[in-house]
Every structure is written in C-alpha cells, then in structure tokens.
Protein backbone atom coordinates (compact mmCIF):
# COMPACT_ATOMS: atom_id res chain seq x y z
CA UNK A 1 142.27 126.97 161.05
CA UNK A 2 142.67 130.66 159.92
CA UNK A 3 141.28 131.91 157.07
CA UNK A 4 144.05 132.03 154.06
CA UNK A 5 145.00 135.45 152.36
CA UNK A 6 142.75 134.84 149.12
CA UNK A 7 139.51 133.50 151.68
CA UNK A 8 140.36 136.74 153.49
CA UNK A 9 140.03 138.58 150.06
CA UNK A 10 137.27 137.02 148.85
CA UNK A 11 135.39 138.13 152.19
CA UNK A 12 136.41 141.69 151.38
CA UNK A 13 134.95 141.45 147.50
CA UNK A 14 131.62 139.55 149.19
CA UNK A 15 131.09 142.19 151.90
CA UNK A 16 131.63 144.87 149.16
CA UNK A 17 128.90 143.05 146.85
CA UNK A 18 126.44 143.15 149.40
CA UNK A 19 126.92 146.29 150.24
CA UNK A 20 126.30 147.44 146.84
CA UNK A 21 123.24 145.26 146.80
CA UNK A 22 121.53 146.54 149.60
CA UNK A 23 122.05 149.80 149.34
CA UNK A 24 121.49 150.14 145.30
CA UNK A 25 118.88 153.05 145.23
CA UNK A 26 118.73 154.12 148.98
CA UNK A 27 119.32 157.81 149.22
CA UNK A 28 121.33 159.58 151.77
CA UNK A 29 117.40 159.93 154.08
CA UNK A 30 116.35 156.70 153.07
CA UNK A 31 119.81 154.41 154.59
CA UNK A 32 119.42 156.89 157.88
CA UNK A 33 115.76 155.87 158.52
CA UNK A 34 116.51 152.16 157.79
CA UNK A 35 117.72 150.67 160.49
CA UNK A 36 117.75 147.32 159.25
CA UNK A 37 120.33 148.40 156.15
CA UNK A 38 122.46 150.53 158.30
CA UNK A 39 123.00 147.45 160.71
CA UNK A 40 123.41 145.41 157.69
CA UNK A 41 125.83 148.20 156.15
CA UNK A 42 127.90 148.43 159.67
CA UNK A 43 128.41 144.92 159.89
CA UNK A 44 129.73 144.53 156.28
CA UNK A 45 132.00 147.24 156.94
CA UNK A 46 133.32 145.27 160.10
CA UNK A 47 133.87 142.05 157.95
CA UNK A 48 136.16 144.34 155.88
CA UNK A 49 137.74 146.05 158.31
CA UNK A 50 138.82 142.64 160.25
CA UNK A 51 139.53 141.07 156.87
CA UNK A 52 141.68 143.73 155.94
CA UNK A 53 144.03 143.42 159.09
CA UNK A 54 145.08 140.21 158.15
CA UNK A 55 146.70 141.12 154.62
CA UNK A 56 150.21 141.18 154.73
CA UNK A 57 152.07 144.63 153.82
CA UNK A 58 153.79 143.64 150.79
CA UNK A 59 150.12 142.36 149.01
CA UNK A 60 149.15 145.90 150.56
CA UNK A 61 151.89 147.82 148.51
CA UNK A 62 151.29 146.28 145.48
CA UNK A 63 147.52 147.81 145.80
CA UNK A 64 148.39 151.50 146.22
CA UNK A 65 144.92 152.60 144.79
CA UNK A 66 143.43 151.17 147.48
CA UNK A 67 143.13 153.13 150.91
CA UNK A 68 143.80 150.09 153.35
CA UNK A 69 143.77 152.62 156.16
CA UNK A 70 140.74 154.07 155.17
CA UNK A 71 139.17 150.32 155.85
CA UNK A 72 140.09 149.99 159.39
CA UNK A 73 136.55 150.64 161.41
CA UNK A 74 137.65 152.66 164.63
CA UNK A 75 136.17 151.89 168.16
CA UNK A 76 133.76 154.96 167.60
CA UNK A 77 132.88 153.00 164.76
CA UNK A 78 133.35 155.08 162.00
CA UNK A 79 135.82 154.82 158.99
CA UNK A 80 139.00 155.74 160.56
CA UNK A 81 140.83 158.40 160.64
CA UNK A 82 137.59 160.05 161.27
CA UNK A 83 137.03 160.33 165.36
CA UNK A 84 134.03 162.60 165.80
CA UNK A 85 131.12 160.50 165.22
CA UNK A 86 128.63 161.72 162.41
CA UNK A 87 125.42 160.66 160.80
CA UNK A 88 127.60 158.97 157.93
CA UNK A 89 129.38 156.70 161.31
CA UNK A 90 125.53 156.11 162.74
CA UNK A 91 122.71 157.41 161.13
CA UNK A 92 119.92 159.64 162.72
C-alpha cells in the first residue's frame, strides 16, 4: 500500500530533522571532508525529493512559502533548477 499524504509529510519533517541533526555545527570544510554526513545529507534530500512528488497541487498551493520545486533532486543530483554540478551538489 502507498504511503498516505500526511505519512508522506511526516517523511519530509523526519528527513528535515535529521538533517538538522547531523549537520548541527559542521562548517561549510567540515560537511565536504565528511563523507559519511554528505551521504547521509544526499540521501535525506532524496527522501524529500521523492516524498515531495507525491503531494497533490492543491496541498502545494496552499503552502506558497515553500519552494516545492526547489525540493525536486535532479539526475545530476543537485537541488534543481541548478544543472552544473558544484561542491554544494557533491562535495570535494
């Protein structure tokens, strides 16, 4: 059975938490020679991104201060609309 809109949510606000709690203190040098929390990091950011394609449009809408775009993880595997990859996409 698929996940319902409000699991699919809740994944989002997880992933985000985690996020935050593994990267709490890790400066811009310190997440690019970790390779452990960037791998982490990238596959939080997928859990979004596939979680995110599965809200409808109109729950979309009524969240305009979110970016829902922005979420979307491109095949380069950055943040899309970016499409030239950069340490930010992969680290060192």
């Amino acid at each position: 059975m698929q996940p319902t809109i409000a699991e699919r949510l809740e994944h989002i606000a997880t992933a985000i938490r985690n996020i935050r709690k593994i990267t709490t203190g890790q400066t811009r040098e310190s997440f690019a020679g970790d390779l452990i929390i960037r791998l982490a990091t990238e596959r939080l950011l997928e859990v979004i991104s596939e979680a995110s394609r599965h809200i409808p449009l109109e729950i979309k809408s009524k969240e305009s201060s979110i970016n829902w775009r922005r979420l979307l993880i491109s095949e380069t595997g950055c943040a899309m609309p970016t499409k030239t990859p950069t340490l930010a996409c992969y680290g060192p």
